[in-house]
N, C-alpha and C. Protein backbone atom coordinates (compact mmCIF):
# COMPACT_ATOMS: atom_id res chain seq x y z
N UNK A 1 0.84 -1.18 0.00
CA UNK A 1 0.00 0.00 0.00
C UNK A 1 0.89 1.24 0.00
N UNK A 2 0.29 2.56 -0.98
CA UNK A 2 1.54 3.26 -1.15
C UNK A 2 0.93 4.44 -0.08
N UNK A 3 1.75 5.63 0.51
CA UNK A 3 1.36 6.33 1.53
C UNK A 3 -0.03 7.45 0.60
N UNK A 4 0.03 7.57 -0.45
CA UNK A 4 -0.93 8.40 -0.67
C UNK A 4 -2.20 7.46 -0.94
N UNK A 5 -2.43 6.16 -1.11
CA UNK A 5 -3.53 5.73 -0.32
C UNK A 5 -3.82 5.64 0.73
N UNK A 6 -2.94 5.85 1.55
CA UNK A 6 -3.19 5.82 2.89
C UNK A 6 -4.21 7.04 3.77
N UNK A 7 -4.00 8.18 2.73
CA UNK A 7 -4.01 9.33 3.55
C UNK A 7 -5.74 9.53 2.65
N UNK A 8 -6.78 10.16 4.01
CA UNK A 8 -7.93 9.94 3.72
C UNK A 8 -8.60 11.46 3.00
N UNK A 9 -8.80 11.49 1.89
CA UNK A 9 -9.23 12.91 1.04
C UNK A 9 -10.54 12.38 0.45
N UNK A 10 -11.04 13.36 -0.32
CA UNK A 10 -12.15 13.48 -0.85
C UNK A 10 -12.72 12.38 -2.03
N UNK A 11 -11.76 11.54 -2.60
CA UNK A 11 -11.52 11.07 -3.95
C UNK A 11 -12.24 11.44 -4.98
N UNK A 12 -11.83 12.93 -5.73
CA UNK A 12 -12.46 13.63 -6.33
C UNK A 12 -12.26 12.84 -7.84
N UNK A 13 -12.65 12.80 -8.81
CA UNK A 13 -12.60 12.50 -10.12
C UNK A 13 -11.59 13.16 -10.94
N UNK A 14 -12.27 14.64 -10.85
CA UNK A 14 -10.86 15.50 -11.33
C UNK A 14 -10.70 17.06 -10.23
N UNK A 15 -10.01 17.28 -10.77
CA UNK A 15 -9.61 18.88 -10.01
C UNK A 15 -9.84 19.67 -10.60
N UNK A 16 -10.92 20.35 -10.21
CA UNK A 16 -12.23 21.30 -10.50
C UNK A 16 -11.50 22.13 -11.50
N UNK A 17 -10.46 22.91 -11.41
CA UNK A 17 -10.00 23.59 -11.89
C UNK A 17 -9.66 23.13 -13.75
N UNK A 18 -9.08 21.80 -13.68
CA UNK A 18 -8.66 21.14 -14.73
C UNK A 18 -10.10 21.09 -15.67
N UNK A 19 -10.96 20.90 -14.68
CA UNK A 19 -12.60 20.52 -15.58
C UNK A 19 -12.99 22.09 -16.24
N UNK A 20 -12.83 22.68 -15.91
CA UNK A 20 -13.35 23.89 -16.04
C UNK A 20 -12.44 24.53 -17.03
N UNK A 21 -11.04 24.31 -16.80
CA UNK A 21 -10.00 24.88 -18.02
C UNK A 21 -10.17 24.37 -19.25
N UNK A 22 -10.80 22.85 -18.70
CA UNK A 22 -10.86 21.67 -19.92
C UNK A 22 -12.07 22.40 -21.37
N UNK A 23 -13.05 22.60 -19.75
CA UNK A 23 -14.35 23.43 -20.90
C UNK A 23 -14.43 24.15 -21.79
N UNK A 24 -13.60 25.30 -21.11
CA UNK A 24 -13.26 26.75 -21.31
C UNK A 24 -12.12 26.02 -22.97
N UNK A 25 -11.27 25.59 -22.85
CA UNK A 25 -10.49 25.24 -24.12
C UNK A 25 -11.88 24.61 -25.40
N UNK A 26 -12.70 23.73 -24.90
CA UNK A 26 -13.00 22.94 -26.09
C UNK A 26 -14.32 24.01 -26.21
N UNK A 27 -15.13 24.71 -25.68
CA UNK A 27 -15.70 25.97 -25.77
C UNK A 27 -15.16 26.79 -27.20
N UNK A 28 -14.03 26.77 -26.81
CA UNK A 28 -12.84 28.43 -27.79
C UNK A 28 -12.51 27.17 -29.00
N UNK A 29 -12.82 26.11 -29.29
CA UNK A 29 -11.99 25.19 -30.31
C UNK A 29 -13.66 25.10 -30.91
N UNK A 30 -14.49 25.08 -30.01
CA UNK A 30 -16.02 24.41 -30.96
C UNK A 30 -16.55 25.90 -31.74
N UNK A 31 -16.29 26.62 -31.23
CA UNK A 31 -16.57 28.19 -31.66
C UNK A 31 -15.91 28.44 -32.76
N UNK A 32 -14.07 28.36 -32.34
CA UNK A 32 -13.64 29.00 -33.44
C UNK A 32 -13.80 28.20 -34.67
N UNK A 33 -14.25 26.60 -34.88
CA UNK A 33 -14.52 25.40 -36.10
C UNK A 33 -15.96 25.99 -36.48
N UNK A 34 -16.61 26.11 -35.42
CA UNK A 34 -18.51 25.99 -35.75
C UNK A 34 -18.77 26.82 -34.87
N UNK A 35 -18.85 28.33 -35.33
CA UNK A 35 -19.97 29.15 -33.94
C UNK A 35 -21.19 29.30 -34.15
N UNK A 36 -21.54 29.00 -32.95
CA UNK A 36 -23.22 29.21 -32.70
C UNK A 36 -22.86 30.16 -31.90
N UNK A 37 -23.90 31.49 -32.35
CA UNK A 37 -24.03 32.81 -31.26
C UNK A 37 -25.33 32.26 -30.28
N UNK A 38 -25.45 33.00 -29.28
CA UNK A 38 -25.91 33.17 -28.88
C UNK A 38 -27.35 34.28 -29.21
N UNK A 39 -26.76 35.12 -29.15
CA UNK A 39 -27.46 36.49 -29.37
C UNK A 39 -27.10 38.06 -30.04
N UNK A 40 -27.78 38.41 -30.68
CA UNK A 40 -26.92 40.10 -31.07
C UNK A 40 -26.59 40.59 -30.14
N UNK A 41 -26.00 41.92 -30.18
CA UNK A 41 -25.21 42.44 -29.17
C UNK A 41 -24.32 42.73 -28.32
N UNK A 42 -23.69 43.80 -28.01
CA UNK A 42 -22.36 43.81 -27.45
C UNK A 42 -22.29 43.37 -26.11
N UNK A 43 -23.65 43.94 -25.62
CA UNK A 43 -24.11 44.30 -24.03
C UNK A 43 -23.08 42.41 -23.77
N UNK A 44 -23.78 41.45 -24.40
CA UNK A 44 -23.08 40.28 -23.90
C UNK A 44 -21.62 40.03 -23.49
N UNK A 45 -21.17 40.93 -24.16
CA UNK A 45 -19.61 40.18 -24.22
C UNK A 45 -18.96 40.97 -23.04
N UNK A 46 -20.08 42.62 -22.63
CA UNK A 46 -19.75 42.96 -21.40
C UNK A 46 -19.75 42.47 -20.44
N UNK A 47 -20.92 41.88 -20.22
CA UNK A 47 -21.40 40.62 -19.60
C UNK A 47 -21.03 40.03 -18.60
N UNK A 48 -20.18 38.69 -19.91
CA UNK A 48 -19.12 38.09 -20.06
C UNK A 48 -17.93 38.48 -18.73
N UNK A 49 -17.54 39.19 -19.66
CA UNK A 49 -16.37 40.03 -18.98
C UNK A 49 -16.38 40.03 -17.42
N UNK A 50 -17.73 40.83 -17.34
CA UNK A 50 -17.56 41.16 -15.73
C UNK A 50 -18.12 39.87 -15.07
N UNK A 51 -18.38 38.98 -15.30
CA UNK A 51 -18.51 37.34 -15.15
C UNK A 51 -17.14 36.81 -14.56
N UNK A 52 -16.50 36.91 -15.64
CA UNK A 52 -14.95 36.33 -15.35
C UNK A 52 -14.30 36.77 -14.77
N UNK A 53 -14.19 38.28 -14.68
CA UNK A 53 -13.42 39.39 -13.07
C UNK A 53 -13.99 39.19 -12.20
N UNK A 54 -15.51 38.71 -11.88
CA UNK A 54 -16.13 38.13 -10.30
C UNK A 54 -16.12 37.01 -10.32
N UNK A 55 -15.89 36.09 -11.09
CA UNK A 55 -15.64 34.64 -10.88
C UNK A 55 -14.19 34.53 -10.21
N UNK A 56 -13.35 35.24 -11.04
CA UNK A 56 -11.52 35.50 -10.58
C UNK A 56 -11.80 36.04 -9.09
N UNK A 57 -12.07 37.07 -8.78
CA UNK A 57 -12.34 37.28 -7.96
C UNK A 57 -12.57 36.51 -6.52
N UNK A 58 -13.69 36.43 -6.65
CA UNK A 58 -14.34 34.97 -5.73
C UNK A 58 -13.57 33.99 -5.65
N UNK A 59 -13.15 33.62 -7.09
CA UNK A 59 -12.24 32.40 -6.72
C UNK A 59 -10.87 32.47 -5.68
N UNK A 60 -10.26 33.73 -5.91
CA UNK A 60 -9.26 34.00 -5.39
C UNK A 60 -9.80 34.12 -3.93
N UNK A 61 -10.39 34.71 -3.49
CA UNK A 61 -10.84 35.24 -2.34
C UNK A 61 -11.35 33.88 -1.01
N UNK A 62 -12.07 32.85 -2.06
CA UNK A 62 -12.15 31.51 -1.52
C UNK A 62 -10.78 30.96 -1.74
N UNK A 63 -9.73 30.83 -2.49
CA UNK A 63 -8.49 30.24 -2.04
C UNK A 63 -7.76 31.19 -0.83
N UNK A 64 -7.92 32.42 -0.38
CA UNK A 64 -7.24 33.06 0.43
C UNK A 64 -7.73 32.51 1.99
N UNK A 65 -8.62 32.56 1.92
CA UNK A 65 -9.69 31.90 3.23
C UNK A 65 -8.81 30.19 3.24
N UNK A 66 -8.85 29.27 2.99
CA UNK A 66 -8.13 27.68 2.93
C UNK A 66 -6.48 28.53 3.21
N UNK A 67 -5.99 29.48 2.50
CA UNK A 67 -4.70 29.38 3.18
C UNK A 67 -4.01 30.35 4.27
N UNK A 68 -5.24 30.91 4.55
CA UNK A 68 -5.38 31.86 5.48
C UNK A 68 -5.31 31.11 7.16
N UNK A 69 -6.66 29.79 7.12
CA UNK A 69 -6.94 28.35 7.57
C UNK A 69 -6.04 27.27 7.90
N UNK A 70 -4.86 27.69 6.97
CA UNK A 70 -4.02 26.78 6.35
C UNK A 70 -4.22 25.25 6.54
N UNK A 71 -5.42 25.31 5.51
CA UNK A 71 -5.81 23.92 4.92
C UNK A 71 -5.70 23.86 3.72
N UNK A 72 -5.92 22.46 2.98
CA UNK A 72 -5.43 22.21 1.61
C UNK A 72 -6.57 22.99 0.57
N UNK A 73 -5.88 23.56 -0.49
CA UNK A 73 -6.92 23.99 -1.40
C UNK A 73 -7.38 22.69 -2.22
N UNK A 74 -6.30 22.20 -2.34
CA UNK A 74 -6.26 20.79 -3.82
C UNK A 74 -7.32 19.88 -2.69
N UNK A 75 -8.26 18.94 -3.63
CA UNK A 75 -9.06 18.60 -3.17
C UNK A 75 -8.03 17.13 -2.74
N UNK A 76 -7.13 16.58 -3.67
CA UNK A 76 -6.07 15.31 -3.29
C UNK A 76 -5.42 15.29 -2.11
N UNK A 77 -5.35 17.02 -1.45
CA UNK A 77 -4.65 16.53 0.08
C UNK A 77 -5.75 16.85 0.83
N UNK A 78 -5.34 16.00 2.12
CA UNK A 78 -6.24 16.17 3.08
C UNK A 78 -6.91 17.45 4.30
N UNK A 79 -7.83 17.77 4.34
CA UNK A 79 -8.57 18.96 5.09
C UNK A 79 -8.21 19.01 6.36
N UNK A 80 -7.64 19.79 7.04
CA UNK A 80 -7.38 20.18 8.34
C UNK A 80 -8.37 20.60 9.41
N UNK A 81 -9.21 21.87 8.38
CA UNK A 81 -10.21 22.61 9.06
C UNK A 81 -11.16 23.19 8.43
N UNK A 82 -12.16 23.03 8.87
CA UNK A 82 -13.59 23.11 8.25
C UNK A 82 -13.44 25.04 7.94
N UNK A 83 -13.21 25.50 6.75
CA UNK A 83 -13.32 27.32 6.67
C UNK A 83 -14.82 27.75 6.48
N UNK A 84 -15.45 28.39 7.37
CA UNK A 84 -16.56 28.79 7.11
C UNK A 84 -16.47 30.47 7.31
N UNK A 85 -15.15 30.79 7.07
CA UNK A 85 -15.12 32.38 7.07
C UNK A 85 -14.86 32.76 5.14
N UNK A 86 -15.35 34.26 5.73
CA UNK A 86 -15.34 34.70 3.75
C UNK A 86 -16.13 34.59 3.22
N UNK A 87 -15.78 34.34 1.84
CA UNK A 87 -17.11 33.77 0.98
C UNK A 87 -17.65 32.74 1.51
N UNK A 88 -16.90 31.73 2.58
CA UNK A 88 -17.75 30.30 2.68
C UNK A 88 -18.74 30.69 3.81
N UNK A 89 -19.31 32.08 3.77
CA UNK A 89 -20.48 32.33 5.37
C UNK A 89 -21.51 32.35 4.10
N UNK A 90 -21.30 32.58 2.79
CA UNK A 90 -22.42 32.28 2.05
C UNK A 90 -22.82 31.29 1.24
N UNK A 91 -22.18 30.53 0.72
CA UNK A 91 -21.95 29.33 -0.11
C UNK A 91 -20.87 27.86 0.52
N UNK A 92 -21.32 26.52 0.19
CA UNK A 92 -20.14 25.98 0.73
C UNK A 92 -19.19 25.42 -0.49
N UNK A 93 -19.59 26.24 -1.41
CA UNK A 93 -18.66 25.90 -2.89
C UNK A 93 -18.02 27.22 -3.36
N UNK A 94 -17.93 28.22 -2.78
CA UNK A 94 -17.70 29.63 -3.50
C UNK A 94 -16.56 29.73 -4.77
N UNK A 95 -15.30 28.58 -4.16
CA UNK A 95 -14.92 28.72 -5.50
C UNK A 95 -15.28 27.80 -6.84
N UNK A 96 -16.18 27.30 -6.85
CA UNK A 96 -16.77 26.20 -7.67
C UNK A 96 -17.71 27.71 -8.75
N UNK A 97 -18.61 28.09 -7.49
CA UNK A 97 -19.03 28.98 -8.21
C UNK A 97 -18.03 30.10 -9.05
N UNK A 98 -17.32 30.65 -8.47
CA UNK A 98 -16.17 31.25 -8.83
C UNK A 98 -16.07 31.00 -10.56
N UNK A 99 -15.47 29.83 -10.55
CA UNK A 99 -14.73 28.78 -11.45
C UNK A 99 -16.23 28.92 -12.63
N UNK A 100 -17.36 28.48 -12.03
CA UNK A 100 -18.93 28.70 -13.08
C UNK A 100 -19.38 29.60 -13.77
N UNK A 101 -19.04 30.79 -13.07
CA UNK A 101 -19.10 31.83 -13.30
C UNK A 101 -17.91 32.42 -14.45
N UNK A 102 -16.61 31.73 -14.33
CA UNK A 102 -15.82 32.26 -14.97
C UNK A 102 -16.34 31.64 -16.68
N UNK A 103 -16.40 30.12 -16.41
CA UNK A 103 -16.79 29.84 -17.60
C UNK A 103 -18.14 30.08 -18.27
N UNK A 104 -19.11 30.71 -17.62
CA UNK A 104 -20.24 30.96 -17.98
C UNK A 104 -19.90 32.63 -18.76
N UNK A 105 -18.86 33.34 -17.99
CA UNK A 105 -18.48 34.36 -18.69
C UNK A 105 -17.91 34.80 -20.07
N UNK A 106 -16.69 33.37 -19.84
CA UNK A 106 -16.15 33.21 -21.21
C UNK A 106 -17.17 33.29 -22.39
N UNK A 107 -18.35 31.86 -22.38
CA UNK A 107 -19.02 32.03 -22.94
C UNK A 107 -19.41 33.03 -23.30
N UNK A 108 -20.13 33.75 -22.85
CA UNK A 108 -20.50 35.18 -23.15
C UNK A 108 -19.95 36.35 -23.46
N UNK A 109 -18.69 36.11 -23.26
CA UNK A 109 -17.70 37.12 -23.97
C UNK A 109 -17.08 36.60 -25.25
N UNK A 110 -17.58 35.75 -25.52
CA UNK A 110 -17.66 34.81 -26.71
C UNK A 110 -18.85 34.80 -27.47
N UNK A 111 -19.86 34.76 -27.13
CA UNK A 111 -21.43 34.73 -27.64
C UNK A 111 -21.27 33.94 -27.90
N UNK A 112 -20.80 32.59 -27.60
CA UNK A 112 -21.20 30.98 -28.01
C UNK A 112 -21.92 30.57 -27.01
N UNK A 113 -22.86 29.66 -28.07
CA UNK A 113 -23.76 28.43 -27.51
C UNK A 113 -23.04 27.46 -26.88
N UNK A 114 -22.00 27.30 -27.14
CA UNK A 114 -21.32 25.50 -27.25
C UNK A 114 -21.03 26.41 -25.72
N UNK A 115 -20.50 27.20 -24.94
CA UNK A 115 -20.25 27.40 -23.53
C UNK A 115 -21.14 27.32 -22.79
N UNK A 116 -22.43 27.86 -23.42
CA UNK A 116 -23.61 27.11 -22.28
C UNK A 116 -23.89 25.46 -22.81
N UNK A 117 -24.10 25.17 -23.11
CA UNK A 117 -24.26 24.09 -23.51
C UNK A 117 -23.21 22.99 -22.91
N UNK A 118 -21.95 23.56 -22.52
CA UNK A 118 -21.24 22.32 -21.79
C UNK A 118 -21.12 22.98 -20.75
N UNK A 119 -21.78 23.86 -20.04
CA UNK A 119 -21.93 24.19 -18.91
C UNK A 119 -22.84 22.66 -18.22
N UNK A 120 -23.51 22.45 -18.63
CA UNK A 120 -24.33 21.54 -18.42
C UNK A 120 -23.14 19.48 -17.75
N UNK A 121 -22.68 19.69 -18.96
CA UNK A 121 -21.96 18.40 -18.32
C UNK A 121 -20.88 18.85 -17.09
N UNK A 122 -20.66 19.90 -17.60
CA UNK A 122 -19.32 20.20 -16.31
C UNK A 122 -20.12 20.75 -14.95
N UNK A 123 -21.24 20.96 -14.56
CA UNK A 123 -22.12 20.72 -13.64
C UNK A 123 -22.53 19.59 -12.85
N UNK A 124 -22.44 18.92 -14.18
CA UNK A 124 -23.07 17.41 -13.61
C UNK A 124 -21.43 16.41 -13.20
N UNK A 125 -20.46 16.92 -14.09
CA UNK A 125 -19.56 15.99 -12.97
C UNK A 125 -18.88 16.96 -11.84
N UNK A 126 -19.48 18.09 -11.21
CA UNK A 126 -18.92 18.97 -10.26
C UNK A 126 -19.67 18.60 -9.24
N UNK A 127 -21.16 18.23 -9.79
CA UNK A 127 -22.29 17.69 -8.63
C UNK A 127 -21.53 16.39 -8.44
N UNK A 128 -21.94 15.27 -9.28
CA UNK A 128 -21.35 13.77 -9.01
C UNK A 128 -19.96 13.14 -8.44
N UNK A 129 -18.95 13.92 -9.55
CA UNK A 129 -18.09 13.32 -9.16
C UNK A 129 -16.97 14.44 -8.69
N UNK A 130 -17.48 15.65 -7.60
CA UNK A 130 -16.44 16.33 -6.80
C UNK A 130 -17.52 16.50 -5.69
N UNK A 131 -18.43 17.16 -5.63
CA UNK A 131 -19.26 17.97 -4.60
C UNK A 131 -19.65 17.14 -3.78
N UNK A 132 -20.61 16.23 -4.40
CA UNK A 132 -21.07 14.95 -3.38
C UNK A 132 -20.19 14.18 -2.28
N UNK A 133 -18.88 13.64 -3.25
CA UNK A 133 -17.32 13.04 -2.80
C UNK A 133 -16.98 13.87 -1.55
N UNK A 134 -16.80 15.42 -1.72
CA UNK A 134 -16.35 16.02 -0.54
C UNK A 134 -17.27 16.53 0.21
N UNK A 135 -18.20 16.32 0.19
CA UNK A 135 -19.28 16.80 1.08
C UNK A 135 -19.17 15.38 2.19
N UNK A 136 -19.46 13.92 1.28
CA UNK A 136 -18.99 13.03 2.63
C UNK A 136 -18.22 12.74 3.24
N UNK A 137 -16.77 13.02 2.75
CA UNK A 137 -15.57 13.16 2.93
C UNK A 137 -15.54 14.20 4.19
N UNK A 138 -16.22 15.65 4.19
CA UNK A 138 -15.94 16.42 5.03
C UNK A 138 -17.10 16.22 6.28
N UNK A 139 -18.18 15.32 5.90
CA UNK A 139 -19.58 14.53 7.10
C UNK A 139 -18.30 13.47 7.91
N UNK A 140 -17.28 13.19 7.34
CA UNK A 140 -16.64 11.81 8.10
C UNK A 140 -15.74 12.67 8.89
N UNK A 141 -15.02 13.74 8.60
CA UNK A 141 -13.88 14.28 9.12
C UNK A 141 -14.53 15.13 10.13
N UNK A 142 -15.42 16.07 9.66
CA UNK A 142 -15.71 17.04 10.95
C UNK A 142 -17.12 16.68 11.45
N UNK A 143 -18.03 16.00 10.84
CA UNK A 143 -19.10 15.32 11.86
C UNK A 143 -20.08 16.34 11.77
N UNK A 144 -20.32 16.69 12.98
CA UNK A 144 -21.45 16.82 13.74
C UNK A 144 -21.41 18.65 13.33
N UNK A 145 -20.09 18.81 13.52
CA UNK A 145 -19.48 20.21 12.80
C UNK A 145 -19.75 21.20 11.14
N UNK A 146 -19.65 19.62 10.64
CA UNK A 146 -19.60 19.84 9.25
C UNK A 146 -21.65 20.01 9.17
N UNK A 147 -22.02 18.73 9.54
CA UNK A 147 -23.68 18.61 9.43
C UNK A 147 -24.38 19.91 9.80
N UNK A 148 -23.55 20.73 10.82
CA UNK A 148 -24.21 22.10 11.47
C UNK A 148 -24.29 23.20 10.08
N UNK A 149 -22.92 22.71 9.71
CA UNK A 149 -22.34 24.06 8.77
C UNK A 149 -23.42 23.87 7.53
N UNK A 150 -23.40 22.53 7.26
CA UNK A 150 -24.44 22.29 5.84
C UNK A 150 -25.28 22.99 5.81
N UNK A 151 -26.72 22.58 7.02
CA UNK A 151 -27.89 23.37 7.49
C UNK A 151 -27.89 24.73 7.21
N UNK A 152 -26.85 25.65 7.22
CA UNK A 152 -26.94 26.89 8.21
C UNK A 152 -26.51 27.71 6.12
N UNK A 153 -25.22 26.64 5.72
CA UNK A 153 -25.22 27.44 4.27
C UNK A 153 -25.53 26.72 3.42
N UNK A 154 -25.71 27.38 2.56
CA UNK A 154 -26.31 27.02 0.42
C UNK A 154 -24.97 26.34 0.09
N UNK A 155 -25.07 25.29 -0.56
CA UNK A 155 -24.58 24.77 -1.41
C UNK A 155 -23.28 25.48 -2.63
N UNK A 156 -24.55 26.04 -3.12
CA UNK A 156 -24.46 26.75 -4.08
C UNK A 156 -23.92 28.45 -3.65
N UNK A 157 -25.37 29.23 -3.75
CA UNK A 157 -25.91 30.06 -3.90
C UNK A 157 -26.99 30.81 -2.61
């Protein structure tokens, strides 16, 4: 048995970040082969824009809080301490949202379809195979702690 099985984390699928860069690339490759707009207008791509400076944002602001905590950001090492300061007094994903937001921006500073449109799968493995994973992952580690914190914040939003 090697020591990084040993050590008890979330066993996320991928690293949120990678899923979301992943999008954001095949988004800018399906567009620039085949674009589907969205809609006329510039107003979008403003949008956009200010999408991705509050997604950056947020995101940053939820990694400052984990190393502020000094607990692991990467979901592969293991959690020290439950952060419910910062963005996490409103959401218990802020940088997920962050990260949603960024690519929901791109899109739109793009006026492509194909970015909403795989918004959709990269949702569904952020629900399945990260959110769920560390949500029980963090019910086993902090308990009774973690179950309080659930109740009290959104998920999400």
């Amino acid at each position: 048995m090697t020591q990084s099985s040993q050590i008890d984390t979330p066993n996320v699928i991928i690293l949120p970040p990678r899923l979301y860069f992943g999008a954001i690339v095949i988004n800018v490759l399906l567009f620039l082969f085949w674009p589907m707009r969205l809609m006329a207008g510039n107003w979008i791509v403003v949008v956009g824009i200010l999408l991705v400076i509050g997604g950056v944002v947020l995101s940053l602001m939820s990694e400052r809080e984990f190393i502020r905590r000094e607990t692991a950001v990467n979901p592969h090492n293991p959690a020290t301490t439950l952060v419910k300061s910062g963005p996490f007094r409103y959401s218990r994903n802020p940088m997920y949202v962050g990260l949603t937001a960024i690519q929901l921006g791109v899109a739109l500073a793009l006026n492509s379809l194909w970015g909403i449109i795989l918004l959709i799968p990269t949702l569904l493995i952020m629900h399945f195979g990260v959110i769920l994973r560390e949500e029980a992952y963090l019910e086993r580690l902090f308990g009774e702690k973690y179950l309080a914190y659930k109740q009290s914040v959104r998920r999400w939003l």
